[in-house]
Protein backbone atom coordinates (compact mmCIF):
# COMPACT_ATOMS: atom_id res chain seq x y z
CA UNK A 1 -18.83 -18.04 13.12
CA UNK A 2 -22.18 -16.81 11.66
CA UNK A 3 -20.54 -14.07 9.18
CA UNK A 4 -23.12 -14.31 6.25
CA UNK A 5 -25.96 -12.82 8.97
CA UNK A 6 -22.98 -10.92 10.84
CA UNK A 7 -21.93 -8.68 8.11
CA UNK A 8 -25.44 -6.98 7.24
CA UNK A 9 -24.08 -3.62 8.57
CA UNK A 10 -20.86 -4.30 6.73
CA UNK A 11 -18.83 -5.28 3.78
CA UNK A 12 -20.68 -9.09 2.42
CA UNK A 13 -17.89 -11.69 3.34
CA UNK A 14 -14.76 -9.66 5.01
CA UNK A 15 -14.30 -9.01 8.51
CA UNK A 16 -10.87 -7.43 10.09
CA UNK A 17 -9.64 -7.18 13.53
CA UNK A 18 -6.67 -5.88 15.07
CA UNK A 19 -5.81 -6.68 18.73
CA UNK A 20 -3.63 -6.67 21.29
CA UNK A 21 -2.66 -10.29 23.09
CA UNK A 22 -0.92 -8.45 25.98
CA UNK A 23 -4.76 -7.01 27.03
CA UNK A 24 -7.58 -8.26 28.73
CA UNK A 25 -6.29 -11.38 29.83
CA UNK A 26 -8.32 -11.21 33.00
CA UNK A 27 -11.66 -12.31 33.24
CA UNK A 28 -14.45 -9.43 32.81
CA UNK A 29 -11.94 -7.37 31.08
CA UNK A 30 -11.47 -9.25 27.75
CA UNK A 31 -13.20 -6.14 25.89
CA UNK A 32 -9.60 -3.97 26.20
CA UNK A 33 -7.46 -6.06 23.78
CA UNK A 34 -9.93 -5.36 20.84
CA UNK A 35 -8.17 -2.28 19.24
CA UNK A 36 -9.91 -2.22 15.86
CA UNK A 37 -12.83 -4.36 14.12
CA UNK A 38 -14.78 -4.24 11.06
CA UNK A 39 -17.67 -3.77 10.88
CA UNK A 40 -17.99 -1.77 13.69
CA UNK A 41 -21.41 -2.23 14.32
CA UNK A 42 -21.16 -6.53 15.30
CA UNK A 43 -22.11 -6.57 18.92
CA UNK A 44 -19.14 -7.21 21.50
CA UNK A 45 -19.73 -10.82 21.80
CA UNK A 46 -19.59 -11.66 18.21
CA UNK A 47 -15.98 -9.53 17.95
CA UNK A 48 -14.97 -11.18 21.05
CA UNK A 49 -15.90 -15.10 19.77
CA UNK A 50 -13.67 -13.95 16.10
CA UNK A 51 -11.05 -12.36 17.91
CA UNK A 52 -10.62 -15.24 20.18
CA UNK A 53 -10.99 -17.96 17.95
CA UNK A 54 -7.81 -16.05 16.29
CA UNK A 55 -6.29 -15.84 19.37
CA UNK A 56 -6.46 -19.67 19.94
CA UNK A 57 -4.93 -20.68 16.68
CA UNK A 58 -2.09 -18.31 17.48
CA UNK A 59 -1.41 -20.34 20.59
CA UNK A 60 -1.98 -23.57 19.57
CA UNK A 61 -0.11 -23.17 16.28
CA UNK A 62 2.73 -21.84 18.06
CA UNK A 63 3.09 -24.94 20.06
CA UNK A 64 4.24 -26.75 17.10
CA UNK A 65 6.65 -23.67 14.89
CA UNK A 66 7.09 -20.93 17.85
CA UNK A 67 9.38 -18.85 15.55
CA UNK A 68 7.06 -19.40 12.51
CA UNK A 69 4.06 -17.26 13.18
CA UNK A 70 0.27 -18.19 12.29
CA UNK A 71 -0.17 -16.87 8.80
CA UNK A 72 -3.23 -18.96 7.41
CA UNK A 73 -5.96 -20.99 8.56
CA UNK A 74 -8.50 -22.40 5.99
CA UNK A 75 -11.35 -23.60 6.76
CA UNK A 76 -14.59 -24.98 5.16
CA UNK A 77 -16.35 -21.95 4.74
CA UNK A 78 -13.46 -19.15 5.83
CA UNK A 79 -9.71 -17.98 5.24
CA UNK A 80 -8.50 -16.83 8.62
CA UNK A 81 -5.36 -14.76 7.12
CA UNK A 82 -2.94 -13.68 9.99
CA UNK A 83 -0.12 -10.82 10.04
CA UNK A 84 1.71 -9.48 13.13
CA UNK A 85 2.34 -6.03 12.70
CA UNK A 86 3.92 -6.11 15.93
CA UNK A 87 4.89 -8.36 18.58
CA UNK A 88 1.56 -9.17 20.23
CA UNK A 89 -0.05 -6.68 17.74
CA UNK A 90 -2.21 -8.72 15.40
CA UNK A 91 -4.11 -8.00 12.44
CA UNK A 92 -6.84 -10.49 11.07
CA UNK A 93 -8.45 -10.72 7.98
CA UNK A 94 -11.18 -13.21 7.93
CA UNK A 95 -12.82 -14.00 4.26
CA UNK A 96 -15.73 -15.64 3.05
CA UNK A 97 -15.41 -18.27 0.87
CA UNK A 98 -17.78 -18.14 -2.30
CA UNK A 99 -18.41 -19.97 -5.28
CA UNK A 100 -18.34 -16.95 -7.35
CA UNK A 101 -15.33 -16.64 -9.71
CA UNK A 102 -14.54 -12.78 -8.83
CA UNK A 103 -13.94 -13.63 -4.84
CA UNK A 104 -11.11 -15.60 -5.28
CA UNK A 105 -8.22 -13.74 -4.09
CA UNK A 106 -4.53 -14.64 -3.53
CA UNK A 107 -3.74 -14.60 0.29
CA UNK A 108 -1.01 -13.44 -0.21
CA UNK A 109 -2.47 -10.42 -1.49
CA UNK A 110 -4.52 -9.99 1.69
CA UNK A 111 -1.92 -10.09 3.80
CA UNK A 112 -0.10 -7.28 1.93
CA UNK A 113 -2.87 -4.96 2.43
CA UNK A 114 -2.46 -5.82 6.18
CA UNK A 115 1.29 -4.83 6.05
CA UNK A 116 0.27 -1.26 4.01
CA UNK A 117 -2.47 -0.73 6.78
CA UNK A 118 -0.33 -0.83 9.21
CA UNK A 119 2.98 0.12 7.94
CA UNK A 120 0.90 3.52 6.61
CA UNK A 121 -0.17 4.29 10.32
CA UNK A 122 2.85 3.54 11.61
CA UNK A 123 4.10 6.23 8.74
CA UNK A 124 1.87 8.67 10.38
CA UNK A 125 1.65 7.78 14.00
CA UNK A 126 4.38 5.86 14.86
CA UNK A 127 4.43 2.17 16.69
CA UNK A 128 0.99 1.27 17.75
CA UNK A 129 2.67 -0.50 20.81
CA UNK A 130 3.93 2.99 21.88
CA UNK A 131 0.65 4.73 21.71
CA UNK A 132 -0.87 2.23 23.62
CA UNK A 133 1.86 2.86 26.44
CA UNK A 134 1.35 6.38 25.91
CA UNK A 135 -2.29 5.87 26.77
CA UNK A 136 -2.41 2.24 28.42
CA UNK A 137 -6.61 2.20 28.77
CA UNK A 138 -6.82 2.13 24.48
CA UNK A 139 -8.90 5.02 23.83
CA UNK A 140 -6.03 6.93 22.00
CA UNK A 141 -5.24 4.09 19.98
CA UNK A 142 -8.66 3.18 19.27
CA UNK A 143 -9.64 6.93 18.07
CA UNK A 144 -7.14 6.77 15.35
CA UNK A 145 -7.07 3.42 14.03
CA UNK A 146 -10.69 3.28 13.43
CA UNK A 147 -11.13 6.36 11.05
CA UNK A 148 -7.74 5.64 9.68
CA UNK A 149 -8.31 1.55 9.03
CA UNK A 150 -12.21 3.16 7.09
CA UNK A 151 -10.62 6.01 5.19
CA UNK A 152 -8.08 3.09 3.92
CA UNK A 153 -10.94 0.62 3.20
CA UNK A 154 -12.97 3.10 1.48
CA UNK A 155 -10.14 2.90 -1.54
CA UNK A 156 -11.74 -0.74 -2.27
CA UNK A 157 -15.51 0.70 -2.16
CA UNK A 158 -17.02 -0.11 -5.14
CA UNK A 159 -20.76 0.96 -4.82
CA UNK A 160 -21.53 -0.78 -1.44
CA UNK A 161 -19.10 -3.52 -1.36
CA UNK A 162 -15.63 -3.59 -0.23
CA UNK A 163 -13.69 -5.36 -3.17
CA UNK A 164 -10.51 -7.31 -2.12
CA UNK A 165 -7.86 -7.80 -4.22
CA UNK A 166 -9.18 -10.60 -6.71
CA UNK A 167 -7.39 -13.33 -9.15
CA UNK A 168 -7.80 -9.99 -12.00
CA UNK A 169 -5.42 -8.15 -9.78
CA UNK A 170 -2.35 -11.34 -10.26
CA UNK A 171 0.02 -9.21 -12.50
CA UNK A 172 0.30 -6.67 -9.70
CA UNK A 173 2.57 -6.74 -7.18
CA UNK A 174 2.08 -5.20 -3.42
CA UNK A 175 4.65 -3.30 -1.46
CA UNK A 176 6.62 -2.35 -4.14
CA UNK A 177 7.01 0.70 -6.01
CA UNK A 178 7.15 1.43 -10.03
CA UNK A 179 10.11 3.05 -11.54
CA UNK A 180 10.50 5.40 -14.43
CA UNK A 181 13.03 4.56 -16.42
CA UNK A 182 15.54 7.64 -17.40
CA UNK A 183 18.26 8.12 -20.18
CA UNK A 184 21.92 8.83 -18.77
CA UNK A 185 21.09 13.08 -19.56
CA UNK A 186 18.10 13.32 -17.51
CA UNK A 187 19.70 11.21 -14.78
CA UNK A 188 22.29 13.53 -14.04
CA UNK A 189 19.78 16.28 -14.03
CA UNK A 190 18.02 14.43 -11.31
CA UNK A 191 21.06 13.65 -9.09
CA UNK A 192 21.90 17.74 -9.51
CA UNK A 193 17.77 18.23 -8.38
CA UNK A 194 17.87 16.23 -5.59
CA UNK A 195 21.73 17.59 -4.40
CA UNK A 196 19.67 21.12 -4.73
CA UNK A 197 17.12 20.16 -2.58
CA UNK A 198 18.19 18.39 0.32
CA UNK A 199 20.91 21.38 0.56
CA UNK A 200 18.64 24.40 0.12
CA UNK A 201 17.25 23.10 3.06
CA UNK A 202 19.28 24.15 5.33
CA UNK A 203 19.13 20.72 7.28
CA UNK A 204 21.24 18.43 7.87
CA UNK A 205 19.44 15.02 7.46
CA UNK A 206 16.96 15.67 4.87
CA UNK A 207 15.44 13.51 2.31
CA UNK A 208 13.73 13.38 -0.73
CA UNK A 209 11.32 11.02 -3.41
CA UNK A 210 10.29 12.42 -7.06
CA UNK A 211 7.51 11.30 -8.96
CA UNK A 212 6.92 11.47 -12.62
CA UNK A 213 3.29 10.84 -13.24
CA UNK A 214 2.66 7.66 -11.05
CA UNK A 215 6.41 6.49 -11.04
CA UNK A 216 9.39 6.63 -8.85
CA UNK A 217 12.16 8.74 -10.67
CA UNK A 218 14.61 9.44 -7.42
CA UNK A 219 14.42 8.42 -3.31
CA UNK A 220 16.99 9.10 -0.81
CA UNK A 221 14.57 7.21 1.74
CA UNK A 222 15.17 3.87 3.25
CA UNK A 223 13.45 1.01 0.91
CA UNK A 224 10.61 0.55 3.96
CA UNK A 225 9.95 4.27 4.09
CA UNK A 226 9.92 4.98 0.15
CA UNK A 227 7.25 2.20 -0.63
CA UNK A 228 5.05 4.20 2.51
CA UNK A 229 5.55 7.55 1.10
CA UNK A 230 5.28 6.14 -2.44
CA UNK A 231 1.90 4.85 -2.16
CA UNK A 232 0.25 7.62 -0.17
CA UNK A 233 1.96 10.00 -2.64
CA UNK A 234 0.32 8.14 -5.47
CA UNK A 235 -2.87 8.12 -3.57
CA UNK A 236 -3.22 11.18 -2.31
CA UNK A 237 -0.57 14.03 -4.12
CA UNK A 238 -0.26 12.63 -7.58
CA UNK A 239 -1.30 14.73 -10.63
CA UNK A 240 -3.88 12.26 -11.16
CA UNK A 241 -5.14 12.12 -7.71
CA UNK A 242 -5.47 16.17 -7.30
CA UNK A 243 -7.23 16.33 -10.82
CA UNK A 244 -9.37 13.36 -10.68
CA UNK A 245 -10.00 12.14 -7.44
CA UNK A 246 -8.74 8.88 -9.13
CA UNK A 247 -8.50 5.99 -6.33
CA UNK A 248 -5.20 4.15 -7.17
CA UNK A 249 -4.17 3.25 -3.94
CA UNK A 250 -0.81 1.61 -4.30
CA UNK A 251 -1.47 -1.42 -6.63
CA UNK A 252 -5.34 -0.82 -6.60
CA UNK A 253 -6.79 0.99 -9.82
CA UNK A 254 -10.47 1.33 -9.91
CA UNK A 255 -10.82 4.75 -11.66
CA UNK A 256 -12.58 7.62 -10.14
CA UNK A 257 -13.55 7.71 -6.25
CA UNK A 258 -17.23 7.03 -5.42
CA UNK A 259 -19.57 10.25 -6.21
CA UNK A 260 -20.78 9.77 -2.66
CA UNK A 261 -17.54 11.21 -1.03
CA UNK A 262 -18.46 14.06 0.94
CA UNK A 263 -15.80 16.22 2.70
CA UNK A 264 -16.61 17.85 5.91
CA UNK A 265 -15.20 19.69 8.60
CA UNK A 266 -11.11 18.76 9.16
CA UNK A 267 -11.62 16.24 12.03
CA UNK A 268 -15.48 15.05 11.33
CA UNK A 269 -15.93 11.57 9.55
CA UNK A 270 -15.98 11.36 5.95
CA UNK A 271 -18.93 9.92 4.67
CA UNK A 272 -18.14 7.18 1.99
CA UNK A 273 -21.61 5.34 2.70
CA UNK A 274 -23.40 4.24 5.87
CA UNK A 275 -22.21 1.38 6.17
CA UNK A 276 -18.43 2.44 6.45
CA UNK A 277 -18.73 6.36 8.06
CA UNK A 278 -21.28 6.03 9.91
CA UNK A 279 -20.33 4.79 12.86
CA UNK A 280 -22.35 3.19 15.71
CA UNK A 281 -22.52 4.21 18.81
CA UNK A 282 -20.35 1.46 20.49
CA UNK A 283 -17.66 2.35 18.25
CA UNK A 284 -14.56 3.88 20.01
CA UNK A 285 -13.71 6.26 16.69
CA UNK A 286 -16.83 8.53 18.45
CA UNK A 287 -14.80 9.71 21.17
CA UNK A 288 -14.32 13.30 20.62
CA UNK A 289 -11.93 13.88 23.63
CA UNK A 290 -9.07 13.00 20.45
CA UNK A 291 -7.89 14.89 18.45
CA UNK A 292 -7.18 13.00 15.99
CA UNK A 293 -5.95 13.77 12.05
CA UNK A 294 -7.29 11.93 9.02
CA UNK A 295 -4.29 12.24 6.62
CA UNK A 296 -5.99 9.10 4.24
CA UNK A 297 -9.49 11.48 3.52
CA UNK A 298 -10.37 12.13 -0.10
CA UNK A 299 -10.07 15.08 -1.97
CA UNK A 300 -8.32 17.53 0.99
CA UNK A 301 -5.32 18.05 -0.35
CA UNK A 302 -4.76 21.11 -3.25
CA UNK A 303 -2.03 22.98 -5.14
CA UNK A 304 -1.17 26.29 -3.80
CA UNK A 305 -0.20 28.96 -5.72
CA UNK A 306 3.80 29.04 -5.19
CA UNK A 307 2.96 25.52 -6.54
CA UNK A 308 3.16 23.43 -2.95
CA UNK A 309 0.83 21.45 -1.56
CA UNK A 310 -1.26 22.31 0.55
CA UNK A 311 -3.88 20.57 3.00
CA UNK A 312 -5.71 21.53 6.40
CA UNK A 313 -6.16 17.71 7.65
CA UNK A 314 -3.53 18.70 10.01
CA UNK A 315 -5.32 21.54 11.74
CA UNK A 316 -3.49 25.74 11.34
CA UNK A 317 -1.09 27.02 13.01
CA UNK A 318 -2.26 27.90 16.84
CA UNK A 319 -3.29 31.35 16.44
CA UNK A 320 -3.01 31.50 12.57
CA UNK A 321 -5.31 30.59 9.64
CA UNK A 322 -2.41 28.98 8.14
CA UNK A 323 -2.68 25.30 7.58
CA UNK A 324 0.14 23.57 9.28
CA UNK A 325 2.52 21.70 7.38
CA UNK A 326 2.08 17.63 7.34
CA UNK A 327 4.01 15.61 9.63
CA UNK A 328 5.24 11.78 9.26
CA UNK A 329 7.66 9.58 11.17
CA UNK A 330 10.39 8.03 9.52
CA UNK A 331 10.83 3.92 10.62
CA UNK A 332 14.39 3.80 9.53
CA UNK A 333 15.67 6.89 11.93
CA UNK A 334 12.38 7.40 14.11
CA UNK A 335 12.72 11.17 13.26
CA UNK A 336 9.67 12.87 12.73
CA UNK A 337 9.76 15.03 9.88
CA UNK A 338 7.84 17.92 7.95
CA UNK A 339 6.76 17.11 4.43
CA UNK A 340 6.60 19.32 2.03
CA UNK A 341 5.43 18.64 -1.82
CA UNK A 342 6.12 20.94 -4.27
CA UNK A 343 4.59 20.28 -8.05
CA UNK A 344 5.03 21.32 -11.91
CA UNK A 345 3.22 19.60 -14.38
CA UNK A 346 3.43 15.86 -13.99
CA UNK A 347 6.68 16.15 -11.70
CA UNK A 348 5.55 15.52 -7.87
CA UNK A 349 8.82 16.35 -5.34
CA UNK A 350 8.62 15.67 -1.57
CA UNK A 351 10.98 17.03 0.44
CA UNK A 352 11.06 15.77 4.41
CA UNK A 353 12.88 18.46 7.07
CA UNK A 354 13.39 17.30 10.04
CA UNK A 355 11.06 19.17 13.06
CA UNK A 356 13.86 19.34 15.02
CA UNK A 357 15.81 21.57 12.35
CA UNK A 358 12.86 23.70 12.24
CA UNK A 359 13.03 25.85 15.43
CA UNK A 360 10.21 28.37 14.28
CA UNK A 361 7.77 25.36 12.91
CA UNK A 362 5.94 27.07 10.02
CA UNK A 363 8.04 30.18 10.03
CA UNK A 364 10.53 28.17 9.42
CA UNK A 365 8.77 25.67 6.74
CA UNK A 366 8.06 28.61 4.90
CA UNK A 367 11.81 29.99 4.95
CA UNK A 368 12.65 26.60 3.65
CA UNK A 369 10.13 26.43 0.77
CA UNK A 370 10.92 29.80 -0.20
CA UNK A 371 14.81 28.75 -0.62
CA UNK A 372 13.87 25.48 -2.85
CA UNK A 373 11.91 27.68 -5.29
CA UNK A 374 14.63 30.04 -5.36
CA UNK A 375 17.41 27.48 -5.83
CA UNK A 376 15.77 24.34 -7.68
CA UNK A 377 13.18 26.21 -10.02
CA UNK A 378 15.30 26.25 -12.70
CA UNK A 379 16.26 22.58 -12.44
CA UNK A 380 12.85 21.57 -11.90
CA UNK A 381 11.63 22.73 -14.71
CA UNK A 382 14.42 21.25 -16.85
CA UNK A 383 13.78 17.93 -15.07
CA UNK A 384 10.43 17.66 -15.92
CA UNK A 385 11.53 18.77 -19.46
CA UNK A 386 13.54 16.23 -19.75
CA UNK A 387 11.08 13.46 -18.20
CA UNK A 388 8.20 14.43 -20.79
CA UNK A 389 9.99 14.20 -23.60
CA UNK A 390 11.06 10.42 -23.03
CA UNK A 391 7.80 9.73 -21.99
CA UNK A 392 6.16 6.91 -23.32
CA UNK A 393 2.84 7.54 -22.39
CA UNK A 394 0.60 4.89 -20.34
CA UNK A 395 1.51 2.24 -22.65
CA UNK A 396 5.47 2.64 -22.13
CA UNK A 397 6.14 -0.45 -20.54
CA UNK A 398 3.58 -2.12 -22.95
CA UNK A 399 5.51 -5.24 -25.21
CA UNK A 400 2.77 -6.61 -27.90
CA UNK A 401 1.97 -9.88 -27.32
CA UNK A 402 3.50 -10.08 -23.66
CA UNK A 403 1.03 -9.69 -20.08
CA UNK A 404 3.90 -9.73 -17.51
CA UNK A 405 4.69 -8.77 -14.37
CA UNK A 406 8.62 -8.37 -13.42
CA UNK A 407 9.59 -8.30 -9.48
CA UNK A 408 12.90 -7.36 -7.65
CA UNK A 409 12.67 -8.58 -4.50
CA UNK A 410 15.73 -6.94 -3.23
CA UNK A 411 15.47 -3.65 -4.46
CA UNK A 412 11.29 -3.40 -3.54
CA UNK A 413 10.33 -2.77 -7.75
CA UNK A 414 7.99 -4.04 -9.87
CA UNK A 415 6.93 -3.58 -13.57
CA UNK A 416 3.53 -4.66 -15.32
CA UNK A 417 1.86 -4.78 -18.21
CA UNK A 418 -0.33 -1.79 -18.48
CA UNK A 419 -3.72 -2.38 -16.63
CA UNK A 420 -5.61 -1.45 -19.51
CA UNK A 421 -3.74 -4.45 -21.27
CA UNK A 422 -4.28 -7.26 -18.93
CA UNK A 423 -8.09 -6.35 -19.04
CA UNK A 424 -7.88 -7.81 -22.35
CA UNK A 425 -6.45 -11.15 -21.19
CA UNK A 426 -9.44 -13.93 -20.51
CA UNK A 427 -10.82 -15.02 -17.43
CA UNK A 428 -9.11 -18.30 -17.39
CA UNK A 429 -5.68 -16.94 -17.86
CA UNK A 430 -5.98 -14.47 -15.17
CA UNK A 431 -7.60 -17.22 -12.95
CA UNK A 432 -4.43 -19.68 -13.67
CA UNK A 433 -1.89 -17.25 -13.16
CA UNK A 434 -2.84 -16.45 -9.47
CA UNK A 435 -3.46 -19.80 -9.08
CA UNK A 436 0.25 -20.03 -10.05
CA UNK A 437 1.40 -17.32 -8.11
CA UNK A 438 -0.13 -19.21 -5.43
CA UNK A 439 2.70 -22.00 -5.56
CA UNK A 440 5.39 -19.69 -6.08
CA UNK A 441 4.18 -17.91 -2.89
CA UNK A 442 3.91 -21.20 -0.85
CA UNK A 443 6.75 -21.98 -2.07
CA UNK A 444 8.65 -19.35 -1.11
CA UNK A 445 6.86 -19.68 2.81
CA UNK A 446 8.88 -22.73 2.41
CA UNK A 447 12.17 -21.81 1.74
CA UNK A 448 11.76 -18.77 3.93
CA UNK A 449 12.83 -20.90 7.13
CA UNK A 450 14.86 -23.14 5.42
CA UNK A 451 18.54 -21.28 4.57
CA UNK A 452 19.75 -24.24 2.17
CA UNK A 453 16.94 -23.91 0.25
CA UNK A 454 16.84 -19.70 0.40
CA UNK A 455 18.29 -18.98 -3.02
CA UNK A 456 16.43 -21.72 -5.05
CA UNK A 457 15.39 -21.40 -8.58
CA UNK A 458 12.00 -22.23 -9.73
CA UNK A 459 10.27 -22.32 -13.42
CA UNK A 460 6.71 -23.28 -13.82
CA UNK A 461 4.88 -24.05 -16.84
CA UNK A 462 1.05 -24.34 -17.20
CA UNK A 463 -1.12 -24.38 -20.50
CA UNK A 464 -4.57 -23.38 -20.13
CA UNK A 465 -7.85 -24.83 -21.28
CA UNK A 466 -8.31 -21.48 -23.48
CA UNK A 467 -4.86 -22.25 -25.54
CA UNK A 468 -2.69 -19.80 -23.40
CA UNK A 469 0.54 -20.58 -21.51
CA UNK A 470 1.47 -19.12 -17.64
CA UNK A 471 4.90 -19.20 -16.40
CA UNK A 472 6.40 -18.09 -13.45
CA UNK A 473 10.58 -18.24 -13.02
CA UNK A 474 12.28 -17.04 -9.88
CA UNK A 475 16.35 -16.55 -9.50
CA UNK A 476 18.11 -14.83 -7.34
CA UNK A 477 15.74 -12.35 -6.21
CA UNK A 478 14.09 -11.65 -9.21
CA UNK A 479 10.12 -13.18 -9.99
CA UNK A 480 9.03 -12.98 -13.90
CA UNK A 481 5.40 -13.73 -14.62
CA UNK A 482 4.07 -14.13 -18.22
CA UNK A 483 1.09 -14.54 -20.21
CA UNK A 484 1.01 -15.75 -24.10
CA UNK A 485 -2.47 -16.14 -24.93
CA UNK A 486 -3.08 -17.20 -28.61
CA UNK A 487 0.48 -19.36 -28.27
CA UNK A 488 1.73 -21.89 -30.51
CA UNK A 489 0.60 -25.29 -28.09
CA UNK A 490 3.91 -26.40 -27.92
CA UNK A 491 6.55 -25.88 -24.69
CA UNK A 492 9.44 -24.79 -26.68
CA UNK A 493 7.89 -21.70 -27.87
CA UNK A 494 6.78 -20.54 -24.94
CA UNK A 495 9.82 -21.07 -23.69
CA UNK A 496 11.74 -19.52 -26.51
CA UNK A 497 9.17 -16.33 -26.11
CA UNK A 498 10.01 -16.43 -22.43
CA UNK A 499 13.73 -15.96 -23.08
CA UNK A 500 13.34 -13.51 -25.62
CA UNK A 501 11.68 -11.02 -23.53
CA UNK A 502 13.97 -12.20 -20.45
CA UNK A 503 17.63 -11.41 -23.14
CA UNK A 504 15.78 -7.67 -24.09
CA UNK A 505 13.92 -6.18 -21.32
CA UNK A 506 15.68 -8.19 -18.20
CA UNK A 507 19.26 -8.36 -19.02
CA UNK A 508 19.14 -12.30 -19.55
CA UNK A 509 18.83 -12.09 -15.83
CA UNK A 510 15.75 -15.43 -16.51
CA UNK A 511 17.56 -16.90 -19.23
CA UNK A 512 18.94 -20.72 -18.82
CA UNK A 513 22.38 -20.05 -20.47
């Protein structure tokens, strides 16, 4: 695979496929199972030779662990990392290897962005499998996951280059959401909000998620369908997103979106740079018989002046100049459902209504709207009262001396350090804690298929060149991470500062005793 010269049109380094193994299995017509490919402008027999050198090691591979999926290959020069999103449906992430220090990534963490591509389309779209059987020749599918797979991208632009998630990104966690934490007064003033809500509605199976800032306050979503809505509502209908632009896409902070953004027409391309908006001509994203809705586009989303959200991505109302009201699909139920986001200050609160409660679409949306202002004002603005006065700021979660990162495996949570903290952590740390989270993740690929084994405990200790100790202890669902930089050399104080922060801010839930 000649990447280096492939990727001139393209991100240096990174090339990702998505295809279909039930397709083109006949010879002449191997063209139909390529579904998506970055970059789009390779010709068809170089995305033919990666996507079939990826469809090989799926086969052979399986010979030998046929309920184990493919889920790495490294090679000399690549990392082939494999996901199935579906059965059949594969994504593929192939990465350069480099000798610089900042391309190092945990696989991992590349994988997880697969999952969030997909499991975001799926949010919006529904199963790939059942568009393609909706349209079996591939041009419906291929419209929508080609601007949808570049809008998503376009959150790791950084001037020209796509950055991947690197070793500085190892006290994050992906796929999980971050939680607020409330006192008992202004939890009971959420669980009255949300009881409002969902029955001012006037449906019968409604949900709803509240944000406070960029955290998770309430859900009465599935744990699968809060982490979606989570991170596009960080993304896209936070605070900080509407007044900034800011690109923080799930676990991904890089600050303000590229000055280069430029937002057209409701259905044309969004130009983030050539190389990623521009299209060639042999891409199948150019088809304009689609009509097809770009809910990850910058900057098209606004506050209204009843205080909803409002957007025109998907299209007005058929003979109206009234922008229709944002769809998703649920993967828990399958329901479609409208969403509407209503905001006051830093409180963010989606509410999903079924369509099929609706029965005079945005007639109806607006009946509904017009009952949660009239019911829940009041306790909105008490909530958000409430919220800002125990508000720590950015730095709430800080603890001096501490870099951590906390994980609840079984509830989908995570809590970190502040970013603007772990910048202040060296190099060497940061490169020695992935390279720890590396083992805990392999090790955990091991225990995954072996049930004796599933409920394991693991502590790892590691003391780095620059003076600092990483550690890394798992139990019972629960991953803690930790950085002392500047420690005392020896093991039994970083293991006395490891319980100490595990007996006050974790319950003891890490401790030995």
């Amino acid at each position: 695979m000649g990447m280096a010269t492939a990727n001139s049109g393209g991100s240096e380094g990174m090339e990702l496929c998505i295809f279909d193994l039930r397709r083109g299995q006949q010879e002449g017509q191997e063209l139909d199972k390529i579904l998506f490919f970055f970059p789009a402008d390779l010709p068809f027999s170089t995305q033919l030779s990666v996507i079939g050198l990826s469809e090989g090691l799926i086969t052979f591979t399986r010979i030998f662990s046929p309920e184990a999926a493919c889920e790495l290959i490294e090679a000399e020069r690549h990392s082939h990392v494999f996901y199935e999103a579906e059965p059949d449906i594969w994504m593929v992430m192939v990465v350069e290897k480099s000798k610089e220090a900042e391309a190092i990534w945990r696989i991992d963490a590349l994988r997880e962005v697969l999952k969030e591509i997909h499991s975001l389309f799926m949010m919006f779209y529904g199963p790939v499998r059942e568009m393609l059987e909706k349209d079996p020749s591939g041009g419906l599918t291929r419209a929508h996951l080609y601007p949808f797979v570049m809008d998503y991208l376009s959150d790791f632009l950084v001037g020209k280059k796509t950055q991947l998630p690197s070793f500085r990104d190892c006290l994050k966690e992906f796929g999980t959401v971050q939680m607020l934490t409330v006192g008992r007064e202004a939890a009971i003033e959420v669980q009255s909000l949300v009881r409002v809500l969902e029955s001012g509605a006037g449906a019968t199976h409604c949900y709803s998620l509240i944000l406070f800032q960029d955290l998770l306050v309430s859900t009465t979503l599935s744990p699968d369908d809060t982490i979606n809505l989570f991170a596009y509502a960080v993304q896209r209908l936070s605070p900080r997103a509407l007044s900034s632009g800011a690109s923080s896409w799930s676990y991904l902070r890089r600050g303000s979106t590229p000055s280069h953004v430029v937002v057209g027409p409701t259905f044309a391309t969004v130009s983030v740079s050539d190389q990623f908006h521009h299209l060639p001509a042999n891409s199948p994203s150019q088809d304009n018989s689609y009509h097809v809705k770009r809910p990850l586009q910058h900057n098209r989303w606004s506050k209204g002046k009843d205080g909803f959200l409002v957007t025109d991505i998907w299209g007005t109302e058929t003979g109206s100049l009234i922008p229709s009201t944002p769809t998703i699909w649920l993967q828990q139920t399958g329901e479609r459902m409208y969403l509407c986001a209503y905001q006051y200050k830093s409180l963010t609160l989606i509410l999903l209504v079924p369509l099929s409660s609706i029965l005079n679409g945005e007639q109806g949306v607006s009946l509904v709207k017009q009952q949660v202002l009239e019911n829940a004002s009041l306790k909105i603005l008490r909530v958000e009262e409430k919220l800002s006065k125990g508000w720590g700021g950015e730095n709430a979660y800080h603890v001096s001396g501490y870099r951590y990162l906390l994980i609840d495996d079984d509830r989908n949570v995570s809590r970190a350090s502040p970013p603007a903290k772990v910048t202040t952590l060296a190099k060497e740390s940061l490169f020695a804690m992935s390279k720890l989270r590396e083992e805990v993740d392999l090790e955990k690929s091991r225990s995954k298929w072996d049930n004796a084994d599933r409920d394991k405990d693991l502590e790892i200790c590691i003391r780095v060149k620059n003076n600092a100790w990483v550690i890394a202890r798992t139990t019972r669902g629960k991953e803690l991470y930790m950085v002392l930089e500047r420690a005392n050399e020896t093991l039994l104080y970083a293991s006395d500062a490891f319980e100490k922060f595990s007996d006050r801010y974790c319950g003891g839930a890490f401790s030995l005793d």
